[in-house]
Protein backbone atom coordinates (compact mmCIF):
# COMPACT_ATOMS: atom_id res chain seq x y z
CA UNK A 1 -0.94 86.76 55.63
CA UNK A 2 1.31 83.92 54.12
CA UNK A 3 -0.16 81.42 52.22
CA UNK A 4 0.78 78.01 53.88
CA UNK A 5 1.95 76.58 50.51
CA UNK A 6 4.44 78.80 50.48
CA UNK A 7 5.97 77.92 54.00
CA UNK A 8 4.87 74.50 53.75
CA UNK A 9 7.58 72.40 55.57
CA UNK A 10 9.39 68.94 53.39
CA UNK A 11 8.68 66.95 56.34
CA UNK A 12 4.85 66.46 56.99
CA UNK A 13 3.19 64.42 59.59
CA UNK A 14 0.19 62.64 57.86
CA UNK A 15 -1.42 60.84 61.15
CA UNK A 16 -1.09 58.29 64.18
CA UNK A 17 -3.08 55.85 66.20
CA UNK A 18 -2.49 54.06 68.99
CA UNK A 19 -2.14 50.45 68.27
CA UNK A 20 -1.42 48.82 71.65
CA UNK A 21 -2.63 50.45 75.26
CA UNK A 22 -2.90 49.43 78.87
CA UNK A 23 -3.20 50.68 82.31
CA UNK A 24 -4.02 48.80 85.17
CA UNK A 25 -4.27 50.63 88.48
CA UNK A 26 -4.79 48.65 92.04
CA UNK A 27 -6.35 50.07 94.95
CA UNK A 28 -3.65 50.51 97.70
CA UNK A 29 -3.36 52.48 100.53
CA UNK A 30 -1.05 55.33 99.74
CA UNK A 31 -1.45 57.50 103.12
CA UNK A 32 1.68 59.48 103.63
CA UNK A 33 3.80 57.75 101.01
CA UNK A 34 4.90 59.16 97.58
CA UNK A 35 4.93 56.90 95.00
CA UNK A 36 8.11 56.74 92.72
CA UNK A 37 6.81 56.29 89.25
CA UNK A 38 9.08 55.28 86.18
CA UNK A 39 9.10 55.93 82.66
CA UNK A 40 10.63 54.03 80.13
CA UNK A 41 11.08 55.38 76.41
CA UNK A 42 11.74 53.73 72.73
CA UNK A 43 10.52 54.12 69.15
CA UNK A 44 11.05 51.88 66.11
CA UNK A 45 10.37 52.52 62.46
CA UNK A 46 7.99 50.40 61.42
CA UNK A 47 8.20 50.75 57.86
CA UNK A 48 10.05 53.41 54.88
CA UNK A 49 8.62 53.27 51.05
CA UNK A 50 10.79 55.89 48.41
CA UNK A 51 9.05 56.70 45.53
CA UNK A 52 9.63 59.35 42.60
CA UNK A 53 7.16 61.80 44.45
CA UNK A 54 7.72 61.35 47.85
CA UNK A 55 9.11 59.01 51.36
CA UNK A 56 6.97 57.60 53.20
CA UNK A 57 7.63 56.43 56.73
CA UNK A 58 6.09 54.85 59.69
CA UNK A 59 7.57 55.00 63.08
CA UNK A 60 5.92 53.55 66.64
CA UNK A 61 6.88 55.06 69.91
CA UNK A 62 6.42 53.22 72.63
CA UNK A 63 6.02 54.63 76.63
CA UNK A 64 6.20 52.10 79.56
CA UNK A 65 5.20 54.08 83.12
CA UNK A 66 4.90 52.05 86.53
CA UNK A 67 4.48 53.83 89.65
CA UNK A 68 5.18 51.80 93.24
CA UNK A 69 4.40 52.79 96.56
CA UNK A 70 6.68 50.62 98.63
CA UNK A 71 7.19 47.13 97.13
CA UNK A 72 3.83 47.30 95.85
CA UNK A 73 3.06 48.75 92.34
CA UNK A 74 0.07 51.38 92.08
CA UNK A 75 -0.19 51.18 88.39
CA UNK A 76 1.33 50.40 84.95
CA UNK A 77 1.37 51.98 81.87
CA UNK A 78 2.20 50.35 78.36
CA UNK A 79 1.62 52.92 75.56
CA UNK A 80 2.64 52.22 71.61
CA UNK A 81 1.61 54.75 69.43
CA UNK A 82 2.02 54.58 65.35
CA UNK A 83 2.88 57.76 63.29
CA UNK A 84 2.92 58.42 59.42
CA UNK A 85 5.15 61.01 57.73
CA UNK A 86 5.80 62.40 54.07
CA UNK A 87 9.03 64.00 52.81
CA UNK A 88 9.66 65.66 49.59
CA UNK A 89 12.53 63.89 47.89
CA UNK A 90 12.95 66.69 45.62
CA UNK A 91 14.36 68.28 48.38
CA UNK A 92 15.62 65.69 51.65
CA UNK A 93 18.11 63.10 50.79
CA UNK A 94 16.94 60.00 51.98
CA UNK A 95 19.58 60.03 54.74
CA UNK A 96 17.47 63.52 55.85
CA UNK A 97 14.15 61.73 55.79
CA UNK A 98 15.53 59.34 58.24
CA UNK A 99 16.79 61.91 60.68
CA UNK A 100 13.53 63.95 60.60
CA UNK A 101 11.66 60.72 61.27
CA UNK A 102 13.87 59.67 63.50
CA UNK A 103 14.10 63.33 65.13
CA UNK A 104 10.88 65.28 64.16
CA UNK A 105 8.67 62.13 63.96
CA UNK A 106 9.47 60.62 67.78
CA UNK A 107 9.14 64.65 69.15
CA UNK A 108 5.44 65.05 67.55
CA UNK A 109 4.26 60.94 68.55
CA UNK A 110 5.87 61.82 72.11
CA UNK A 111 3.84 65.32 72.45
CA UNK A 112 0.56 63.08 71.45
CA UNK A 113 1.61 60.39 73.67
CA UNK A 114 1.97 63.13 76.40
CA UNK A 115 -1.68 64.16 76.06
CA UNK A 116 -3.43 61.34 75.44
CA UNK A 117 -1.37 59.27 78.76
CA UNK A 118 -2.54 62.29 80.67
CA UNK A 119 -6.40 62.26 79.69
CA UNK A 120 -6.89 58.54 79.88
CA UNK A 121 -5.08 58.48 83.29
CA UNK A 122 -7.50 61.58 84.69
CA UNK A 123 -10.30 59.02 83.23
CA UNK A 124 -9.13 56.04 84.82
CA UNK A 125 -8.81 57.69 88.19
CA UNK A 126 -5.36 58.06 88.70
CA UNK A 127 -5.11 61.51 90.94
CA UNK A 128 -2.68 63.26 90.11
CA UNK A 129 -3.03 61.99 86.27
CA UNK A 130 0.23 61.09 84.50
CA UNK A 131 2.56 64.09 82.97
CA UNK A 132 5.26 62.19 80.59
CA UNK A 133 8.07 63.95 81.02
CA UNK A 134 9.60 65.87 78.01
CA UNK A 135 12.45 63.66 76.63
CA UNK A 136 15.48 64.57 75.11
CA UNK A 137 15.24 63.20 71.43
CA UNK A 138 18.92 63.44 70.25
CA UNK A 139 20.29 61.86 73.64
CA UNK A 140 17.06 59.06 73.23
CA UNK A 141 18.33 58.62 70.00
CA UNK A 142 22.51 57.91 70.85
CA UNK A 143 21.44 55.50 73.30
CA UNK A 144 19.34 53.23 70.94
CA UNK A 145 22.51 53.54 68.68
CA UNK A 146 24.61 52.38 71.66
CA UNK A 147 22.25 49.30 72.39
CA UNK A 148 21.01 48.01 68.64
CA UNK A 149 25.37 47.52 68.10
């Protein structure tokens, strides 16, 4: 066996909550009819502190979901979750810390996000409960780029 603080990565993820949540569902009649559901992605950092010893960041990621049947929506999702990370500046330019946060950070909060959407929707009675879909990081990434110029 390998001791862990010998593999231990730079990057660390220290912990999240979920600051802001809401579903509301509505009681249609859904016989027959798929409903189209949406998903809407984003993240923001919150907050980045450099010290001698180490970086510390905070980033939110935030998941909107609506699903209609018709003209008439089913239910709506508004998810913002909060996530703190450490890097070693011995070792990550600031520049790197960024990225990972940026990269790393919005990959673990959207893998959280993932489970917790899916048990609170199996709790709130939504049948089938709500997969997120797996996102593509780098390509959410070049888009926010694209928009924040």
């Amino acid at each position: 066996m390998i001791n862990s603080k010998e593999i231990l990565a730079d990057f660390q993820f220290a912990r999240n909550r979920v600051s802001s949540f809401s579903v509301e569902t509505k009681d249609i009649n859904t016989k027959g009819t798929k409903a189209n559901v949406s998903f809407d992605f984003d993240y923001n950092t919150k907050a980045f502190e450099e010290s001698e010893d180490r970086y510390i960041g905070e980033l939110e990621f935030v998941v909107l979901a609506k699903a209609k049947v018709k003209n008439a929506i089913l239910f709506k999702i508004d998810l913002k979750m909060e996530g703190l990370f450490f890097g070693n500046p011995k070792k990550l330019s600031k520049e790197n810390f960024i990225d990972m946060l940026e990269l790393n950070g919005v990959v673990t909060l959207s893998h959280l996000a993932r489970a917790y959407v899916l048990s609170v929707t199996a709790l709130s009675g939504i049948n089938p409960p709500v997969k997120l879909p797996m996102i593509n990081v780098v390509a959410l990434r070049e888009k926010k780029k694209i928009i924040e110029k």
